[in-house]
N, C-alpha and C. Protein backbone atom coordinates (compact mmCIF):
# COMPACT_ATOMS: atom_id res chain seq x y z
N UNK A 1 0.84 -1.17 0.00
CA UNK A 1 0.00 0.00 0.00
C UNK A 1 0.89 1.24 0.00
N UNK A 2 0.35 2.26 -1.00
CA UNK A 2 0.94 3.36 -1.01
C UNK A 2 0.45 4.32 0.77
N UNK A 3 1.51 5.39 0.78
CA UNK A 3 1.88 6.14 1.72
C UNK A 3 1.02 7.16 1.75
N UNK A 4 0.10 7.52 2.62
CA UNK A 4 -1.23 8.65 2.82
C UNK A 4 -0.77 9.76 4.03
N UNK A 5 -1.41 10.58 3.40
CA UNK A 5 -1.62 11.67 4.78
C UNK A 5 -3.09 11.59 4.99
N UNK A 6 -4.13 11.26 4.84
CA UNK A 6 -4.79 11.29 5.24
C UNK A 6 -6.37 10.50 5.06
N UNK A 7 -6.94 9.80 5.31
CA UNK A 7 -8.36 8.67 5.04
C UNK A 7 -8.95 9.29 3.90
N UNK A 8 -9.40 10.31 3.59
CA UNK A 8 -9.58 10.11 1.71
C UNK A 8 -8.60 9.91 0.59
N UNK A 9 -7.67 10.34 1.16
CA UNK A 9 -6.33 9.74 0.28
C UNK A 9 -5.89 8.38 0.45
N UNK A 10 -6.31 8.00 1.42
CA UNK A 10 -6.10 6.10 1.16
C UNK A 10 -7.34 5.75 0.72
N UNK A 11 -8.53 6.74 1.23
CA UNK A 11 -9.88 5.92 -0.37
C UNK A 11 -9.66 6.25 -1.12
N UNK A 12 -9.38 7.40 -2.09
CA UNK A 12 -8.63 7.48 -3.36
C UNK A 12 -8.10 6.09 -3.63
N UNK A 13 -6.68 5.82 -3.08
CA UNK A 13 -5.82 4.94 -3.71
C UNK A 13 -6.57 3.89 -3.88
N UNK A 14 -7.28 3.56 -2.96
CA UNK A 14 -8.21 1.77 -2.63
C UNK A 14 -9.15 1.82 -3.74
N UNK A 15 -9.90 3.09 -4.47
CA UNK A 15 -10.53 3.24 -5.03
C UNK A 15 -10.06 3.02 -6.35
N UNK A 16 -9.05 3.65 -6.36
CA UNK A 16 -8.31 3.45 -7.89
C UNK A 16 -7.68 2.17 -8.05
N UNK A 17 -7.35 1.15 -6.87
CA UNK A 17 -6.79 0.13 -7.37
C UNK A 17 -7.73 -0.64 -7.18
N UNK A 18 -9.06 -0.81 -7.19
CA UNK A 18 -10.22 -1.73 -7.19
C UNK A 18 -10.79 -1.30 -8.97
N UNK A 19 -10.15 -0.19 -9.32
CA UNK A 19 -10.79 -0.08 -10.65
C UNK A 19 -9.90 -0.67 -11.92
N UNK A 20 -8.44 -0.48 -10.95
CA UNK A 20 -7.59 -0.95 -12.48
C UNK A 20 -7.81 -2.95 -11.96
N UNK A 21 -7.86 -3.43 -10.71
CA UNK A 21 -8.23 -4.90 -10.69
C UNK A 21 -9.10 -5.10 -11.50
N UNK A 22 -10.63 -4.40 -11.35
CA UNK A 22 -11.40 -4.48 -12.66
C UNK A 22 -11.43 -5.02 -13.59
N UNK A 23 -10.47 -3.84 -14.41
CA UNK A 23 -10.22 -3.68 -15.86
C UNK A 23 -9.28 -4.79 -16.19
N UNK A 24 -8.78 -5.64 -14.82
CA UNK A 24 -7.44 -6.64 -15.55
C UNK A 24 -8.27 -7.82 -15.32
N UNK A 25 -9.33 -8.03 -14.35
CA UNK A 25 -10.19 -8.92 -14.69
C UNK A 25 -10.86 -9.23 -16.08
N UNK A 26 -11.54 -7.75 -16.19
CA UNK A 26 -12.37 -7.81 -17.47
C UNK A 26 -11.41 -8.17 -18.65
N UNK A 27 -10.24 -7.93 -19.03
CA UNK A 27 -9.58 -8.42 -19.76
C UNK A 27 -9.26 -9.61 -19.78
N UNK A 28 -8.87 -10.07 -18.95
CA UNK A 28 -8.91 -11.55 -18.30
C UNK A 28 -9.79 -12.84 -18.96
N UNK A 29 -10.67 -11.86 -18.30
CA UNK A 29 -12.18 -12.86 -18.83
C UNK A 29 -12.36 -12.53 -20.06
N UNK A 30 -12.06 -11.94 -21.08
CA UNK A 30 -12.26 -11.77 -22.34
C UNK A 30 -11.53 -13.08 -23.11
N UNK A 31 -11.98 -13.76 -24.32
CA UNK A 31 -11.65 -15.10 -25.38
C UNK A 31 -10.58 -14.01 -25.96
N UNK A 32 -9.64 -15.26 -26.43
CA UNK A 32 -8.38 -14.53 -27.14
C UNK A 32 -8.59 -14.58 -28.72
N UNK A 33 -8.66 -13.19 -29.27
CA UNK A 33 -9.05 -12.93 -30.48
C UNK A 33 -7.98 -13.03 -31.86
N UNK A 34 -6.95 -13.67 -31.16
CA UNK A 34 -5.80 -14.15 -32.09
C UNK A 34 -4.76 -14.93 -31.48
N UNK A 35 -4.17 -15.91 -32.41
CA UNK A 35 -3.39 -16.86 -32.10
C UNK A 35 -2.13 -16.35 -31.06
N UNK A 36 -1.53 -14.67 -31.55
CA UNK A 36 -0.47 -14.75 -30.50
C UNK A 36 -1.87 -14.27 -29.00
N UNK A 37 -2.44 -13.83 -28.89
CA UNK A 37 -3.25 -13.46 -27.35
C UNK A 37 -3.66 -14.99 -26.66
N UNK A 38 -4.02 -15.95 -27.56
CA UNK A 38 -3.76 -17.15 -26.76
C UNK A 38 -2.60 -17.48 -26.61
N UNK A 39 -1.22 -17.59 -26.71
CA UNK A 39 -0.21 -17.29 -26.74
C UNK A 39 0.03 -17.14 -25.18
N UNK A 40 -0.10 -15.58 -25.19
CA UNK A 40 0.05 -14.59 -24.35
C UNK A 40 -1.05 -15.18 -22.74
N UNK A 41 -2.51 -15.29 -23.00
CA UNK A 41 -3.03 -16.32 -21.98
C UNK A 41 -2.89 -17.46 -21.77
N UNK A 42 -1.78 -17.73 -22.49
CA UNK A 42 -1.23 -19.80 -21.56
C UNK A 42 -0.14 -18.99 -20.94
N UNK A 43 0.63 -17.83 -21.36
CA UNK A 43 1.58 -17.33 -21.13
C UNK A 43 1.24 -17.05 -18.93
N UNK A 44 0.26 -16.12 -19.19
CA UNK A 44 -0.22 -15.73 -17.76
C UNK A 44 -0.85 -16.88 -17.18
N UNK A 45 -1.42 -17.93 -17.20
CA UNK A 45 -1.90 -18.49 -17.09
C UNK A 45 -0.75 -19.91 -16.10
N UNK A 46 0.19 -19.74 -16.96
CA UNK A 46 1.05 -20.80 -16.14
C UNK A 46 2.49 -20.17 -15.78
N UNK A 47 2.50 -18.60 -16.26
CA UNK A 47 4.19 -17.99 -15.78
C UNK A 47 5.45 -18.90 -16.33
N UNK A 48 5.10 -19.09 -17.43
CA UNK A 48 6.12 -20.30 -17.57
C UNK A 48 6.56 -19.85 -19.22
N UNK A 49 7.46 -19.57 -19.90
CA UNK A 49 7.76 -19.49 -21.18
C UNK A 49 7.82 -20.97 -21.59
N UNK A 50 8.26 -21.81 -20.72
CA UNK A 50 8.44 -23.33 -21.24
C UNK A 50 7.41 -24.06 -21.48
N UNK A 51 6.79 -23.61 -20.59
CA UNK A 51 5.54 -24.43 -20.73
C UNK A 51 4.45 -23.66 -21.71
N UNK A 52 4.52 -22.18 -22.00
CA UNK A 52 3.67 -21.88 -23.21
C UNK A 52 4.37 -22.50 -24.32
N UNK A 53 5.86 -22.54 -24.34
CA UNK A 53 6.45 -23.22 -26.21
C UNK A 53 6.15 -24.48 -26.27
N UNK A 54 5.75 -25.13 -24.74
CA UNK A 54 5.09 -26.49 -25.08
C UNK A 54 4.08 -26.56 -25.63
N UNK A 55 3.16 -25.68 -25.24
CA UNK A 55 1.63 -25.28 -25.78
C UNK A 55 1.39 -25.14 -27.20
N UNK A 56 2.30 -24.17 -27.76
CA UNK A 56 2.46 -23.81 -28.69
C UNK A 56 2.74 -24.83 -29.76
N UNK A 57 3.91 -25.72 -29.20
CA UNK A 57 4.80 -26.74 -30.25
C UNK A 57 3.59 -27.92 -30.19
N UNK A 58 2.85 -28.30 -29.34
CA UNK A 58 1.43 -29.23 -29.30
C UNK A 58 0.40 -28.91 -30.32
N UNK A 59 0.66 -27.49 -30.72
CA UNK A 59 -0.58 -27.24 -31.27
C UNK A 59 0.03 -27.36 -32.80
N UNK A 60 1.19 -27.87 -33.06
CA UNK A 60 1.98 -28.07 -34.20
C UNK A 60 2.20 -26.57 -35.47
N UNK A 61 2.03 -25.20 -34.03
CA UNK A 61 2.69 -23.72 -34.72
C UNK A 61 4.03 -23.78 -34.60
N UNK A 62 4.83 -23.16 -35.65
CA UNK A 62 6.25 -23.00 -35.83
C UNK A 62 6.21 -21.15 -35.65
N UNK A 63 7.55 -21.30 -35.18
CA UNK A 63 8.08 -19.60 -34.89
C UNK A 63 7.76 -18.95 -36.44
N UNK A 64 8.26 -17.65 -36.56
CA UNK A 64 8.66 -17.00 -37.40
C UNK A 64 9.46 -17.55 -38.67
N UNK A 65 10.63 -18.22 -37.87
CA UNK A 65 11.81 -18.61 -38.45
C UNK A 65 11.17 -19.71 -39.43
N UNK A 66 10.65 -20.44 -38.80
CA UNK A 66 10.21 -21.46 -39.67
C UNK A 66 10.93 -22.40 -38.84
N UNK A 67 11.39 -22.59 -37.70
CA UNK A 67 11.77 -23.76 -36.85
C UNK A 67 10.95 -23.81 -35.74
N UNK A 68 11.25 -24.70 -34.75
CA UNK A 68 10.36 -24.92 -33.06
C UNK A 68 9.71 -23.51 -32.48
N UNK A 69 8.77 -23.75 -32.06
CA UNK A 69 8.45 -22.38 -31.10
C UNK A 69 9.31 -22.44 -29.99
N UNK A 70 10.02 -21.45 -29.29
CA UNK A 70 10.99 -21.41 -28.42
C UNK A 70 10.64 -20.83 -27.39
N UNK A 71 11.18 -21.14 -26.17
CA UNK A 71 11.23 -19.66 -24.81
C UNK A 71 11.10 -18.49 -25.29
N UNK A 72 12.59 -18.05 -26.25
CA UNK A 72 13.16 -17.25 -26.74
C UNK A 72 11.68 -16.49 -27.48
N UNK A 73 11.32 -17.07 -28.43
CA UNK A 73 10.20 -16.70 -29.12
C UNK A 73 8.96 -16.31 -28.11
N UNK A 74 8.66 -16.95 -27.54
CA UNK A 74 7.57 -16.20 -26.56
C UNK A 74 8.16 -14.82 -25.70
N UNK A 75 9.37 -14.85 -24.73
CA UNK A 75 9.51 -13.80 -24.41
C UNK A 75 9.60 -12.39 -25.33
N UNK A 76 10.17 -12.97 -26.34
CA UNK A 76 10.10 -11.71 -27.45
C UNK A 76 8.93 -11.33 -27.80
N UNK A 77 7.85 -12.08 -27.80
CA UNK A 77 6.01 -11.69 -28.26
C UNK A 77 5.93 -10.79 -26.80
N UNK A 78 6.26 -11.26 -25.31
CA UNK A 78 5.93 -10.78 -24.33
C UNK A 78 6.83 -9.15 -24.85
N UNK A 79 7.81 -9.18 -24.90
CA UNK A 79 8.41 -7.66 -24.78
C UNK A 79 8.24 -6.89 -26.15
N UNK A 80 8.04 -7.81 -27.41
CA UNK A 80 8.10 -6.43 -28.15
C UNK A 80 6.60 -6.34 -28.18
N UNK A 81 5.53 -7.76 -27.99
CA UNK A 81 4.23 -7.41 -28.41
C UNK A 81 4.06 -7.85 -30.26
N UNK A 82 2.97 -7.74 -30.20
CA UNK A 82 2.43 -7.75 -32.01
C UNK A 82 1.24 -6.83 -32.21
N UNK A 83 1.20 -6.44 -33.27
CA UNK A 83 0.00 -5.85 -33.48
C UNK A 83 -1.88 -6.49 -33.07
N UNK A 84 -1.60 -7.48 -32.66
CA UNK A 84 -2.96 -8.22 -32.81
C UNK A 84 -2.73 -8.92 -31.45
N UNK A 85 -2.55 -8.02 -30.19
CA UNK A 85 -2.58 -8.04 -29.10
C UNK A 85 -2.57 -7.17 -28.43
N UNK A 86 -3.75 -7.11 -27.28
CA UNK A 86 -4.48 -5.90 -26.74
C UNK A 86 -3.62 -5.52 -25.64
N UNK A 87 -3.38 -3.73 -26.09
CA UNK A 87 -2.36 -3.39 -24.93
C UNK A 87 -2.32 -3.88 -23.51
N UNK A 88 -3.81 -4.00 -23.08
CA UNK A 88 -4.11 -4.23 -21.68
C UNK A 88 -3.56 -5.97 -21.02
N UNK A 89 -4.06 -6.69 -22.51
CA UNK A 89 -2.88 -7.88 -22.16
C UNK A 89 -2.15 -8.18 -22.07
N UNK A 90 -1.04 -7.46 -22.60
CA UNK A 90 0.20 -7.44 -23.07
C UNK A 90 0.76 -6.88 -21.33
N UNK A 91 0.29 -5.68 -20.93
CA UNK A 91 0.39 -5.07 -20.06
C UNK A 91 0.48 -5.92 -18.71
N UNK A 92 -0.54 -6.95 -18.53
CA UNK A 92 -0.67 -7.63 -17.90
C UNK A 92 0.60 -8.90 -17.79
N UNK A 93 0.69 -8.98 -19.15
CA UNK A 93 2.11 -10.33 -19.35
C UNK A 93 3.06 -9.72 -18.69
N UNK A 94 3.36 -9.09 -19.04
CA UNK A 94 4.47 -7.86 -18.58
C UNK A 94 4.33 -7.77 -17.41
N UNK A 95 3.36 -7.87 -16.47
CA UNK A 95 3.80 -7.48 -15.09
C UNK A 95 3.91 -8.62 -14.43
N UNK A 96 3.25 -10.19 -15.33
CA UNK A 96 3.63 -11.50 -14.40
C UNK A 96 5.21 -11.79 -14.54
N UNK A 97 5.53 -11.13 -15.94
CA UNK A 97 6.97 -11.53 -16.11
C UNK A 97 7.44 -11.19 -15.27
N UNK A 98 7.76 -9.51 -15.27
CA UNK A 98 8.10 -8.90 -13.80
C UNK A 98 8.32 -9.23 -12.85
N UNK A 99 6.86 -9.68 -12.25
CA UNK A 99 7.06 -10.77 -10.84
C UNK A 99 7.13 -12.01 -10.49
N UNK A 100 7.93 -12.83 -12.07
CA UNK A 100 8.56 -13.76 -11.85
C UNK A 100 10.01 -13.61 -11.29
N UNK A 101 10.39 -12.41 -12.13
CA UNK A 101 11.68 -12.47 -12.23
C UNK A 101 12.20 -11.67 -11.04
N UNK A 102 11.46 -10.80 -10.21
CA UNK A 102 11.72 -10.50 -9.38
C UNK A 102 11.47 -10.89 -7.88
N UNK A 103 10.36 -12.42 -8.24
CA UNK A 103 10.42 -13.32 -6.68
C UNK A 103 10.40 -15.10 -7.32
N UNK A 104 11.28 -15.03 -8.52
CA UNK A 104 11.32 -16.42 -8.71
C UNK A 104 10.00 -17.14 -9.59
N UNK A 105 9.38 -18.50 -8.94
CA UNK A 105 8.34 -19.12 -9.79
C UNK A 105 7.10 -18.03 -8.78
N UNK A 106 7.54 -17.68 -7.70
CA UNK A 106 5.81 -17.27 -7.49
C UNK A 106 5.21 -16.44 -8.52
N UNK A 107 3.97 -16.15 -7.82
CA UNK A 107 3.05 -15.23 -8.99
C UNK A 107 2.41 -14.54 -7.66
């Protein structure tokens, strides 16, 4: 929790972070409207790059390259993104990555 001077300024904050939970729900719960956003939700879904290129290589998709889907290849969808993935998800990948990498496998 952020730092207040005073009880409407910590409802402010409580207020504003019950609205962006919301919005990462509602995204959440939204069907993935292209192959990389399912991608991206096995991605959040299990915090795992290995286990989405497993996902991926099951579903018999090849990278870019035209070889295996890789770690490598998913983290790169996570950081550069594609056009046909919604900022707010992307946004979201981005912050499980984050807090993988900054407390390990938790989430």
């Amino acid at each position: 929790m952020k730092p207040y001077s005073d009880i409407a300024e910590l409802i402010e904050t409580l207020e504003s972070e019950i609205e962006s939970l919301t919005e990462q729900v509602s995204t959440l719960n939204k069907t993935p409207q292209s192959f990389n956003e399912q991608v991206i939700f096995k991605y959040i879904d299990t915090a795992s790059t290995g286990k989405t290129k497993d996902f991926v290589r099951s579903l018999g998709v090849k990278s870019e390259r035209g070889s295996l889907f890789s770690s490598g290849d998913v983290s790169k969808l996570i950081k550069s993104g594609a056009d046909d993935i919604s900022p707010e998800l992307l946004a979201i990948a981005r912050k499980v990555a984050s807090m993988k990498n900054k407390n390990g496998k938790r989430r």
